[in-house]
Protein backbone atom coordinates (compact mmCIF):
# COMPACT_ATOMS: atom_id res chain seq x y z
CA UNK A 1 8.67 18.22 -5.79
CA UNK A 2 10.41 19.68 -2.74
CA UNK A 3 14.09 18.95 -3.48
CA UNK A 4 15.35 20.57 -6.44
CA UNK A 5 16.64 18.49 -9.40
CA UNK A 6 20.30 18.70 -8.95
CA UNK A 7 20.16 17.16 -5.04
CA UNK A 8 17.74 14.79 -6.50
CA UNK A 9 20.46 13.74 -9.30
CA UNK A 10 22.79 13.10 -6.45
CA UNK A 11 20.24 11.26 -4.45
CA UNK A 12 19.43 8.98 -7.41
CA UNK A 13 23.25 7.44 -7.33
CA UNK A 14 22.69 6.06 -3.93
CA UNK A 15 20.42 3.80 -5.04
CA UNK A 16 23.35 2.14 -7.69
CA UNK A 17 26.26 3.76 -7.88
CA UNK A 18 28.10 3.63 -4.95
CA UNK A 19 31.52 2.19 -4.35
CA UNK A 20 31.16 -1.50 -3.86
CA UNK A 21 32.70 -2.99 -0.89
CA UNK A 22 35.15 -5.77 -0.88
CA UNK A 23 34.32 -9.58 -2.63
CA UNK A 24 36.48 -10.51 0.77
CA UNK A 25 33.99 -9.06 2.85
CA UNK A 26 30.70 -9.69 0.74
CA UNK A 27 31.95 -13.55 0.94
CA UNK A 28 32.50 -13.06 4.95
CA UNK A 29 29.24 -11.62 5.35
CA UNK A 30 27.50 -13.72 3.16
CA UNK A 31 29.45 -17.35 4.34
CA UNK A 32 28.30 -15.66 8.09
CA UNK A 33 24.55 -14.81 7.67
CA UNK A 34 24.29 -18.43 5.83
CA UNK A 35 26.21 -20.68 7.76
CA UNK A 36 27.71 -22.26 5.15
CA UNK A 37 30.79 -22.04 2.45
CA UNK A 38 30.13 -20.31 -0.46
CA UNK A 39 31.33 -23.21 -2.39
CA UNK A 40 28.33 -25.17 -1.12
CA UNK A 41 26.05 -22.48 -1.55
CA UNK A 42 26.87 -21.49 -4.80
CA UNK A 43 27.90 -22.84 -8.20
CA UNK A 44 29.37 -20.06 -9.68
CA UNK A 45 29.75 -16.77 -7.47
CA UNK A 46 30.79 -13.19 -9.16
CA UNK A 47 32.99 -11.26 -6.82
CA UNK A 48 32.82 -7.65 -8.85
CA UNK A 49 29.47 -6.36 -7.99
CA UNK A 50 27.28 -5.58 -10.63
CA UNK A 51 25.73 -3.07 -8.74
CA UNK A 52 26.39 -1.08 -5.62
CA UNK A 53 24.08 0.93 -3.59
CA UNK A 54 24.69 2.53 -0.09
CA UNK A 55 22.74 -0.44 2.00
CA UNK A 56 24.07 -3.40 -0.15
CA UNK A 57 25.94 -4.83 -3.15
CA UNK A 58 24.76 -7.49 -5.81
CA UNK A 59 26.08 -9.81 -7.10
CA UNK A 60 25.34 -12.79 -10.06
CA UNK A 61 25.88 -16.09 -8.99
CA UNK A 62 24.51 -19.49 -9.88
CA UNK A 63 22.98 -21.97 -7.29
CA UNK A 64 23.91 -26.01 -7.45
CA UNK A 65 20.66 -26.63 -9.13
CA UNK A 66 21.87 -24.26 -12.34
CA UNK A 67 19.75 -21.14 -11.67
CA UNK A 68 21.27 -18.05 -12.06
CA UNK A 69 20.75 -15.78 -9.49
CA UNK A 70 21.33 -12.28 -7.74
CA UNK A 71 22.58 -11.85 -4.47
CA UNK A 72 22.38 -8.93 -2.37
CA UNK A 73 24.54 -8.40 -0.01
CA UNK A 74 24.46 -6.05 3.17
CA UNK A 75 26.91 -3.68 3.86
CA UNK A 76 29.53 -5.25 6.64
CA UNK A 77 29.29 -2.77 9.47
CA UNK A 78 25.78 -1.06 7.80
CA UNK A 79 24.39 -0.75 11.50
CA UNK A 80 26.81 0.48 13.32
CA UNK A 81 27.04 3.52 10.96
CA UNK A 82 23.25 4.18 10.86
CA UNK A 83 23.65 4.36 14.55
CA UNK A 84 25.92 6.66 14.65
CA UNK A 85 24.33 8.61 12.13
CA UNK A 86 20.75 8.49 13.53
CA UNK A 87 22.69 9.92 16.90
CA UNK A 88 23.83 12.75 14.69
CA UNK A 89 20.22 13.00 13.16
CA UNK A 90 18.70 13.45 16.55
CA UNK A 91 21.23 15.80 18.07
CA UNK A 92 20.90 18.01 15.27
CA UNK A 93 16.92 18.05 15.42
CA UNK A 94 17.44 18.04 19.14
CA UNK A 95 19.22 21.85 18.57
CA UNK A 96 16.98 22.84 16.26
CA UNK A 97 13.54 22.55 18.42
CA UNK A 98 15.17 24.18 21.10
CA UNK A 99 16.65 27.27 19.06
CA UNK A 100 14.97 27.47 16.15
CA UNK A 101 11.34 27.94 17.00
CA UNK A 102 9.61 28.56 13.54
CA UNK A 103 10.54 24.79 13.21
CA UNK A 104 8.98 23.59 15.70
CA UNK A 105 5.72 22.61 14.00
CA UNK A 106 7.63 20.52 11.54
CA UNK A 107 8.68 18.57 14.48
CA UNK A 108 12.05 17.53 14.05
CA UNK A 109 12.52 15.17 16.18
CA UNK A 110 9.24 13.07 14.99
CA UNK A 111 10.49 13.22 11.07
CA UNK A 112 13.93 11.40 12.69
CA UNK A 113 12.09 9.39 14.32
CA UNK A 114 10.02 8.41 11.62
CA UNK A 115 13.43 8.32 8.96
CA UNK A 116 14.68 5.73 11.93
CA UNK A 117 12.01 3.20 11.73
CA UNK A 118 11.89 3.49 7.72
CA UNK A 119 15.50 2.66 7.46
CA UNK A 120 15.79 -0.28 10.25
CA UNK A 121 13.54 -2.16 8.20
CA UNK A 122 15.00 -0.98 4.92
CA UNK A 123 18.25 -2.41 6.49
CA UNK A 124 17.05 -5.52 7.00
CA UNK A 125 16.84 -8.01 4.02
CA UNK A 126 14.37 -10.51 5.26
CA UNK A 127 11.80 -7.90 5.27
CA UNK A 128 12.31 -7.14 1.53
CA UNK A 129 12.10 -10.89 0.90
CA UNK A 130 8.67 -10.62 2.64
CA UNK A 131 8.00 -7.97 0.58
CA UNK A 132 8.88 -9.56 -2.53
CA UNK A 133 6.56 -12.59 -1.45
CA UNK A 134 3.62 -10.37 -0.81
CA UNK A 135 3.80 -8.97 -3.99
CA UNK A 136 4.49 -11.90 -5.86
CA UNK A 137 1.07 -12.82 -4.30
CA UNK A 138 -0.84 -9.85 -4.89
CA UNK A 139 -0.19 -9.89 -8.36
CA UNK A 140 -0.40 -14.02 -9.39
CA UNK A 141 -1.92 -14.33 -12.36
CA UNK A 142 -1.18 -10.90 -13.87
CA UNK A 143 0.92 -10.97 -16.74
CA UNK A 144 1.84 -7.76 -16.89
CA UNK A 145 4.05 -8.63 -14.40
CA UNK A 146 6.62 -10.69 -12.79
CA UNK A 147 8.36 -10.61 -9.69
CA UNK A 148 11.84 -12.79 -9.42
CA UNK A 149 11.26 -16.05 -7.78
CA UNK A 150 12.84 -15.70 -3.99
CA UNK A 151 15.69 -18.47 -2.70
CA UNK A 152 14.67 -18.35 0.74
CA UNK A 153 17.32 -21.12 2.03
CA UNK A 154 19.74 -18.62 1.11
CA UNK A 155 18.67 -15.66 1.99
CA UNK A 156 18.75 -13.86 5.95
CA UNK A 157 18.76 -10.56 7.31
CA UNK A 158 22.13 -9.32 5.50
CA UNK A 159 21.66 -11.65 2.29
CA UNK A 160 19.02 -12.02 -0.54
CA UNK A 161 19.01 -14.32 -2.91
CA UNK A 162 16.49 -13.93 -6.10
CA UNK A 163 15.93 -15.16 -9.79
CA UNK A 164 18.03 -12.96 -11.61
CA UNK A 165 16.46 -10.77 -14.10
CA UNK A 166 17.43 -8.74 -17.28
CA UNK A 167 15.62 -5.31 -17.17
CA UNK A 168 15.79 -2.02 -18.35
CA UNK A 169 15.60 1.00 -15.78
CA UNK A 170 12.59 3.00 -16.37
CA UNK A 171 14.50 6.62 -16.54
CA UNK A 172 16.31 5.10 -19.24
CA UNK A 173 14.71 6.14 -22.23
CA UNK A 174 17.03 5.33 -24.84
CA UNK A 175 16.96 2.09 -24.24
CA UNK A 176 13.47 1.78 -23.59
CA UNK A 177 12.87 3.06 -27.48
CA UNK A 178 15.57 1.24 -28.67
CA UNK A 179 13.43 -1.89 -27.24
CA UNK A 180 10.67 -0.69 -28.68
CA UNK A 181 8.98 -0.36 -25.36
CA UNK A 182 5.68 1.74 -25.51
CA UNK A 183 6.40 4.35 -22.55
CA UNK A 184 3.17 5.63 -22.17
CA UNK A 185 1.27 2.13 -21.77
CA UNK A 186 4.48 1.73 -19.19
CA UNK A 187 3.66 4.62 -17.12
CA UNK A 188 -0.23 3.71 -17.20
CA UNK A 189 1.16 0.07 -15.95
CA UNK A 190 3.43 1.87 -13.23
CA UNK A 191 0.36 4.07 -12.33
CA UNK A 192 -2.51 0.88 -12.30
CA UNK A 193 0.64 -1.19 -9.93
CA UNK A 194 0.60 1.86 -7.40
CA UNK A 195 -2.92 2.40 -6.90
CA UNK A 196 -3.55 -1.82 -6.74
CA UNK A 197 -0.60 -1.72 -4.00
């Protein structure tokens, strides 16, 4: 509600459409975080991205046992860039408390501060995988939902490895009709999810 529609349109392709990195570099980070070859980790392993977002890249892949997965994959280099960017952040808030006093009260230096912890541990794939296990468990049973089953032997900080999953994005409401998905029973289900988180 406080940025206006066209910033928010631009926001929105960070979260998928980004330029993907490398498949030479998603291997390297992904053959470094495991340990291993990704000929022993993987089957079959996709190097064009099916989706690319400004922390990480995924891509499909099938593990030995025949499940087909996605794998996320960290930018190479992610932290370093943050840094320097949270540097930025705080010089810039830094000038702005000392010569712009009718911002004081918003406290600029607290909301980077804040931004700094939110995005080290949105950095940081082993906390989503925890996330994805806590959810799994507070919604067993509920089959209104279902959360992709998490390969924890290959997944680390800068690599997660889940079920993969055909979906359809909620903004897209062509499809969603064309599915014959009732949207309003949808956003009641997004609504009852948020409030039970």
């Amino acid at each position: 509600d406080l940025i206006p529609i066209s910033l928010v349109e631009e926001l929105r392709k960070l979260q998928d459409a980004v330029p993907p990195f490398g498949s030479a570099a998603a291997r390297e980070q992904i053959e470094t975080s495991l340990g291993r070859p990704i000929s022993d980790l993987f089957a079959t392993f996709e190097d064009a991205p099916i989706a690319a977002a400004s922390i990480a890249q995924v891509h499909r892949a099938t593990l030995p046992s025949g499940e087909e997965v996605a794998v996320k994959v960290r930018r190479p280099g992610l932290a370093q860039t943050i840094a320097t960017d949270l540097e930025i952040l705080r010089g810039i808030a830094s000038l702005l408390e000392q010569n712009a006093p009718e911002l004081r009260d918003w406290a600029p230096g607290e909301i980077v501060e804040q931004f700094a912890s939110a995005i080290q541990l949105e950095v940081d794939l082993s906390n989503e995988a925890a996330n994805m296990q806590r959810f799994a468990r507070n919604f067993a049973g509920d089959p209104k939902v279902h959360v992709p089953v998490l390969y924890a032997s290959h997944s680390s900080e800068a690599v997660l490895t889940m079920e993969f999953v055909r979906g359809i994005k909620a903004r897209d409401i062509a499809e969603l009709d064309a599915a014959g998905i009732d949207r309003k029973a949808l956003a009641a289900d997004g609504v009852e999810f948020c409030l039970r988180q």
